[in-house]
Protein backbone atom coordinates (compact mmCIF):
# COMPACT_ATOMS: atom_id res chain seq x y z
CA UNK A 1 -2.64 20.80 -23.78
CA UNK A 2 -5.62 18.38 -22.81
CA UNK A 3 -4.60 16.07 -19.84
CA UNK A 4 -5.38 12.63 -20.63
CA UNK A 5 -8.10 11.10 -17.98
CA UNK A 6 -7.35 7.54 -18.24
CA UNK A 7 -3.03 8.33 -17.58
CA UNK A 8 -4.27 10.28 -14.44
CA UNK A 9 -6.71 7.30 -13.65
CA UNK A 10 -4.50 4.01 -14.10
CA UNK A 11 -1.75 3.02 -12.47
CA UNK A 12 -0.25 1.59 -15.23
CA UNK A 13 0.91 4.85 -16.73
CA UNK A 14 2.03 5.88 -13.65
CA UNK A 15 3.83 3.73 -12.76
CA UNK A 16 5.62 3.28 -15.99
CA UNK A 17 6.29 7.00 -16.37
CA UNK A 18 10.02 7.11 -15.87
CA UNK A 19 9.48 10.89 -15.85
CA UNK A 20 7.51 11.09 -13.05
CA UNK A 21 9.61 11.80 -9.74
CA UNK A 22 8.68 9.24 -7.07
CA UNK A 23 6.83 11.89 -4.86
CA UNK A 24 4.62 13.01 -8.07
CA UNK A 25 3.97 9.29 -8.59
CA UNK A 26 3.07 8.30 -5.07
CA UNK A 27 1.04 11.59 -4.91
CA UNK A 28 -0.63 10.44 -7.69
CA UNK A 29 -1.25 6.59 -6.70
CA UNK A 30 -2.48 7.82 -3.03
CA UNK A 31 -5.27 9.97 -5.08
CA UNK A 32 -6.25 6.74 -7.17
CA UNK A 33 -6.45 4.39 -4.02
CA UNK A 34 -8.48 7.14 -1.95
CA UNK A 35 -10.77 7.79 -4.99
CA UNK A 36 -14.32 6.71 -4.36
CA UNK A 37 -15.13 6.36 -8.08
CA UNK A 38 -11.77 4.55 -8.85
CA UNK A 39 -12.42 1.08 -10.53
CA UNK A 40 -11.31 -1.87 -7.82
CA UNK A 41 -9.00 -3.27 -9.55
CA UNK A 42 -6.97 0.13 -10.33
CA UNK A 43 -7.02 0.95 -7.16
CA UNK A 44 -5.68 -2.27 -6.23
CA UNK A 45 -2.81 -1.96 -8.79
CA UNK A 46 -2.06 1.66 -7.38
CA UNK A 47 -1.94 -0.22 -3.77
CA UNK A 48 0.37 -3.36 -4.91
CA UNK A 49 2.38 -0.15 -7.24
CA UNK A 50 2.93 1.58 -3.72
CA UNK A 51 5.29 -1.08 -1.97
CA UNK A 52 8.21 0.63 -4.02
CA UNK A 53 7.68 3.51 -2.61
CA UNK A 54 7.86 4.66 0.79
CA UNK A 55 7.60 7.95 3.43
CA UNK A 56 5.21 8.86 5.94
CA UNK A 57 2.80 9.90 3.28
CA UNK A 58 2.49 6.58 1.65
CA UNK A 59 2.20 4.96 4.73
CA UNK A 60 -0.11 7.11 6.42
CA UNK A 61 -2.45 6.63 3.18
CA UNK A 62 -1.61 2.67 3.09
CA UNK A 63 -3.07 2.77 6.88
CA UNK A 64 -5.85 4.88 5.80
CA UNK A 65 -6.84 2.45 3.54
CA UNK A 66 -6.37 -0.32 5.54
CA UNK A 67 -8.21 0.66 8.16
CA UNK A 68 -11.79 1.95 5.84
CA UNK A 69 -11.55 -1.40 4.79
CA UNK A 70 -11.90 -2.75 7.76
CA UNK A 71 -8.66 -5.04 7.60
CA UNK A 72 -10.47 -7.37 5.36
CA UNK A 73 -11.35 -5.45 1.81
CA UNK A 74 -9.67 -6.33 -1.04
CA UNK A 75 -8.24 -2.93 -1.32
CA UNK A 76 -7.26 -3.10 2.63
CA UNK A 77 -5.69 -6.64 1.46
CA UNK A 78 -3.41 -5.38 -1.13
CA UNK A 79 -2.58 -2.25 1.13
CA UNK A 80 -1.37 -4.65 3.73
CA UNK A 81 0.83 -6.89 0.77
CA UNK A 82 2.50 -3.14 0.21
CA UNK A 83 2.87 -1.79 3.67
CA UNK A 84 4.20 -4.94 4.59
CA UNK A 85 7.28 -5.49 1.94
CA UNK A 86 7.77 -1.79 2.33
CA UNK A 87 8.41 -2.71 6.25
CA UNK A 88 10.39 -5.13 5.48
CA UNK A 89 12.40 -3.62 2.98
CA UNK A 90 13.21 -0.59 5.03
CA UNK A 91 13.90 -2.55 8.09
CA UNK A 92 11.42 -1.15 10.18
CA UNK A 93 7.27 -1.09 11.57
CA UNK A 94 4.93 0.87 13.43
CA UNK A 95 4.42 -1.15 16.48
CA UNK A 96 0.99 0.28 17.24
CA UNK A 97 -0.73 -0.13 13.08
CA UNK A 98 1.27 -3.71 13.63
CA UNK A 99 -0.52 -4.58 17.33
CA UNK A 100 -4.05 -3.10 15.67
CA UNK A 101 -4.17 -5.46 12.75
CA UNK A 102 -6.40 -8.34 12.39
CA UNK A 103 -8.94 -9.95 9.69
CA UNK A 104 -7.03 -10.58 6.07
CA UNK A 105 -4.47 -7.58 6.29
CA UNK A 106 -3.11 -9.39 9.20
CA UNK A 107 -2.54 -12.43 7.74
CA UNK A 108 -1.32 -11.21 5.04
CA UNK A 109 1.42 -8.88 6.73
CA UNK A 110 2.29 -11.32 9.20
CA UNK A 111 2.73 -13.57 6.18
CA UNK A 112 5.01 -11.33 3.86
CA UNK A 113 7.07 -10.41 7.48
CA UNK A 114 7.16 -14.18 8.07
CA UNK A 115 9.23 -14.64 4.79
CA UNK A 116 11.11 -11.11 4.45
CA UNK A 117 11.95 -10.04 7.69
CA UNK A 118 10.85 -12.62 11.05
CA UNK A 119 12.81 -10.80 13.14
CA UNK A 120 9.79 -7.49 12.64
CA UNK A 121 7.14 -9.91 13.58
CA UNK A 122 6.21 -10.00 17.28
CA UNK A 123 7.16 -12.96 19.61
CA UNK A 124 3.75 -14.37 19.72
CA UNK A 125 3.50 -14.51 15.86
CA UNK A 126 6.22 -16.81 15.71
């Protein structure tokens, strides 16, 4: 049987999939947001898609992206949205990726924190 491109491509699918296991699904919405020839805007689905999932390998890529973006793309912007609910939602951050921030992602972490979970952000934030 054929794979279909355009499932493998868009998050939608994906992420709809009920299916697909969580660690297939965030295996496949790392590839999209790491794939150079990915249309912006599905990669920046795959990225917002990501904050319900969580583990050192979605994090690790969420950084990833964060950081080739240079804490401002739009892409490093909607990683930040997701990395920062899942912190919140889990109850936990990475001190150090939290101390390196700065631009867009920044504001937008410190922003989500600031409503979900003040307690994560640091003193000086405040």
């Amino acid at each position: 049987m054929e794979e279909d491109s355009a499932a493998v491509s868009s998050p939608g699918p994906v992420w709809s999939d009920p299916e697909i296991p969580d660690e297939e699904r965030a295996v496949l919405l790392v590839c999209l947001i790491e794939d150079p020839t990915a249309r912006e805007d599905e990669q920046e689905e795959a990225a917002w898609c990501l904050e319900f999932l969580s583990g050192p390998f979605v994090e690790a890529a969420l950084i990833r992206a964060i950081r080739d973006g240079d804490f401002n793309s739009d892409l490093a912007q909607a990683c930040a949205e997701s990395f920062a609910g899942i912190w919140a939602r889990e109850g936990q951050v990475d001190a150090a990726f939290l101390a390196e921030l700065r631009g867009l992602a920044k504001m937008l972490m410190f922003g989500i924190l600031g409503d979900r979970a003040p307690h994560w952000l640091p003193h000086s934030a405040l």
